[in-house]
Protein backbone atom coordinates (compact mmCIF):
# COMPACT_ATOMS: atom_id res chain seq x y z
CA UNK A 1 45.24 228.65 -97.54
CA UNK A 2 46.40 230.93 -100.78
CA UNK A 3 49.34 233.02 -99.96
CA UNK A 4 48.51 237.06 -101.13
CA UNK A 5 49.14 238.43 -103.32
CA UNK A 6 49.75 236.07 -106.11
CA UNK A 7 50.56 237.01 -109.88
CA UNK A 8 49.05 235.30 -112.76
CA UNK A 9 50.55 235.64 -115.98
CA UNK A 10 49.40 235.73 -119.57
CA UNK A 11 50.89 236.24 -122.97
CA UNK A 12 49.04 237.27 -125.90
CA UNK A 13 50.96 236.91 -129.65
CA UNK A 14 49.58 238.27 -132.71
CA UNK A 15 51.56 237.85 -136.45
CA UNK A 16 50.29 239.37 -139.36
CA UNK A 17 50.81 236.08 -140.78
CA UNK A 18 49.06 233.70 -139.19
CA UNK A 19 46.20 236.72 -137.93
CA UNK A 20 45.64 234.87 -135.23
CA UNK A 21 45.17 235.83 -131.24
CA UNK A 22 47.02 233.03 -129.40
CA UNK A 23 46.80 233.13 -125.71
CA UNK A 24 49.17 231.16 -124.02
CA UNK A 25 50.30 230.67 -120.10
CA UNK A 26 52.84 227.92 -120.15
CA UNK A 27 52.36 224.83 -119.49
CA UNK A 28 48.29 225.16 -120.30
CA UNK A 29 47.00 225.04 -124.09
CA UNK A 30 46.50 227.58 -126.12
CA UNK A 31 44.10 229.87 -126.83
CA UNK A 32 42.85 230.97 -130.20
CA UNK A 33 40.88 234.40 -129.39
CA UNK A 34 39.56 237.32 -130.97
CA UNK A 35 36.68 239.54 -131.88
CA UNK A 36 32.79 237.98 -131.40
CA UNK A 37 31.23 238.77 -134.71
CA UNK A 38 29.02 241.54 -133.31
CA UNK A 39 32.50 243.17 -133.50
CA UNK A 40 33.92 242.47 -136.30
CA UNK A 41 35.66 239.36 -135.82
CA UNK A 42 34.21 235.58 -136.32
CA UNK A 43 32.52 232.93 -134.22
CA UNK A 44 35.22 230.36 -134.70
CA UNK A 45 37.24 231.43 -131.74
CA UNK A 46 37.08 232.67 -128.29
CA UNK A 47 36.06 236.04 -127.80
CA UNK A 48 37.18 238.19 -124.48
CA UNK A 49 33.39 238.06 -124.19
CA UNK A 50 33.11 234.32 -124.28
CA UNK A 51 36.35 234.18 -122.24
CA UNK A 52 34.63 236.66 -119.29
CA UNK A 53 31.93 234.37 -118.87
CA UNK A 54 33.59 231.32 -118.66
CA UNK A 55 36.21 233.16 -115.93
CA UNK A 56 33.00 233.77 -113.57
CA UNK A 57 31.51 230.52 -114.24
CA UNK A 58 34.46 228.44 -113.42
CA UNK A 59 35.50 230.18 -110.21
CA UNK A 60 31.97 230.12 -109.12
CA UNK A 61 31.65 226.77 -109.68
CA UNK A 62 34.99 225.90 -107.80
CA UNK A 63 34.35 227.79 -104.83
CA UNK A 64 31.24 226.04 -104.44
CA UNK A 65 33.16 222.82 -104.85
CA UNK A 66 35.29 223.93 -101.65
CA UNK A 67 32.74 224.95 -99.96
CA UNK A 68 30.91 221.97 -100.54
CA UNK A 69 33.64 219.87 -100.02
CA UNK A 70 33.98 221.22 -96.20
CA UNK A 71 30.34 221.32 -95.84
CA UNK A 72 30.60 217.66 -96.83
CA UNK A 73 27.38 217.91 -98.98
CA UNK A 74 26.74 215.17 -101.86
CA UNK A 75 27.02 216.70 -105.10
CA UNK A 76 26.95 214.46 -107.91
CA UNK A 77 26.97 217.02 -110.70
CA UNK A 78 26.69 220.84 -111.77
CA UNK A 79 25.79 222.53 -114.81
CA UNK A 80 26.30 226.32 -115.19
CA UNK A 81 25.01 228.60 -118.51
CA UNK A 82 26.61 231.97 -117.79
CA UNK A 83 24.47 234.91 -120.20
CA UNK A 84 25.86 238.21 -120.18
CA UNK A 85 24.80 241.51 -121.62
CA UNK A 86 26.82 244.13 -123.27
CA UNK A 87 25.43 247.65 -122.93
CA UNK A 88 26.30 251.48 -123.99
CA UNK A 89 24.05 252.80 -121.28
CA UNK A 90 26.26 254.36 -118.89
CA UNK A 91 28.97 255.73 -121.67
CA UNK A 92 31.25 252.75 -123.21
CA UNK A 93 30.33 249.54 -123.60
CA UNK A 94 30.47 247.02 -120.91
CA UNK A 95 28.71 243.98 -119.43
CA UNK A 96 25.71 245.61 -117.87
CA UNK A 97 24.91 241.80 -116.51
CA UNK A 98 26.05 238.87 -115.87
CA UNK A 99 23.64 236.00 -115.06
CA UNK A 100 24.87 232.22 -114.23
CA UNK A 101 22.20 229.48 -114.15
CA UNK A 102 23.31 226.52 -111.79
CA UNK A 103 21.63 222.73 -112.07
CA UNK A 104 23.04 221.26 -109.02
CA UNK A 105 22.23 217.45 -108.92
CA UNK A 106 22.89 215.13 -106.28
CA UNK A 107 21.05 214.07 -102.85
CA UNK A 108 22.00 217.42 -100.95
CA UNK A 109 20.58 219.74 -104.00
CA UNK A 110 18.25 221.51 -101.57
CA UNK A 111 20.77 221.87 -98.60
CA UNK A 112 23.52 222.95 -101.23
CA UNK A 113 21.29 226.59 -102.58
CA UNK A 114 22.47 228.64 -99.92
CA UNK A 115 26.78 227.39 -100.49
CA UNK A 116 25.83 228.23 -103.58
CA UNK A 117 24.69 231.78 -102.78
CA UNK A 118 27.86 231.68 -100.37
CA UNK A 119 30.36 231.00 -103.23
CA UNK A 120 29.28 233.54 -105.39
CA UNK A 121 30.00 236.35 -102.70
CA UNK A 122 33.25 234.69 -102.64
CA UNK A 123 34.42 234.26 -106.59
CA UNK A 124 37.09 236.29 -107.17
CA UNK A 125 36.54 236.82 -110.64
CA UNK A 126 33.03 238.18 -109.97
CA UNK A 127 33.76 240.05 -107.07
CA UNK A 128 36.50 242.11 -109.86
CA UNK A 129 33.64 243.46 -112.19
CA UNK A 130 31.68 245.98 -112.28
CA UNK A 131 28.66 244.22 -113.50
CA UNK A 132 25.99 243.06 -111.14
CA UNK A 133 26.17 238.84 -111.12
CA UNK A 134 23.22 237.08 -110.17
CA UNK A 135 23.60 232.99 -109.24
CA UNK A 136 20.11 231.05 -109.50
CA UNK A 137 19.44 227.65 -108.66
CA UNK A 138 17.59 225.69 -111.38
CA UNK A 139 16.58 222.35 -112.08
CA UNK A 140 18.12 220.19 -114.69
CA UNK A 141 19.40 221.92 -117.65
CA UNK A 142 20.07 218.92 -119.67
């Protein structure tokens, strides 16, 4: 079991010579980030957009690996495609939705839907935002 609370750490370095966003949380690789081009910046790197997604599709998907782990259900794969939608409806913009689109494969596919729906009301990265996240089942996404 975690111990609360726990820190996480990241450092963000910019030089107006390289212009480039590097994340970096030692010993991990870096990260070159900055703007999606509907801001400004270029496609070529991560965007905190891009970065947002992946967050809630990677914690989903590993607390639906514990889950499944102690459920003991046979998983032989999992695909996620995480969509999100930035809005200016309510004042500034934000992520208005988040949807994640899970291929499960394996012999306990059909017994693993509802872990699935379990694990997302436990991802801690989705249970931080504001925006509503929605988890569907769906079959193979190739």
């Amino acid at each position: 079991m975690p111990n609360y609370p726990m820190d996480f750490n990241v450092a963000l370095d910019w030089t107006a010579a390289s212009g480039k966003n590097v994340l970096s949380a030692p010993p991990r690789p870096e990260i070159v980030a900055g703007a999606p081009p509907g801001f400004g910046g270029t496609d070529q790197v991560w965007s905190p957009e891009h970065l947002l997604l992946s967050s809630v599709s990677l914690c989903l998907m590993l607390t639906f690996e514990a889950l499944a782990e102690r459920a003991k259900l046979k998983i032989d794969g999992y695909r996620c495609q995480a969509a999100g939608t930035v809005d200016k409806e309510a004042g500034p913009a934000a992520f208005s939705k988040i949807k994640l689109r899970v291929d499960l494969r394996g012999p306990d596919r059909d017994r693993a839907e509802p872990t699935l729906q379990t694990a997302k009301k436990f991802c801690l990265i989705s249970n931080s935002l504001k925006a509503a996240v929605t988890v569907e089942a769906v079959p193979s996404l190739g």
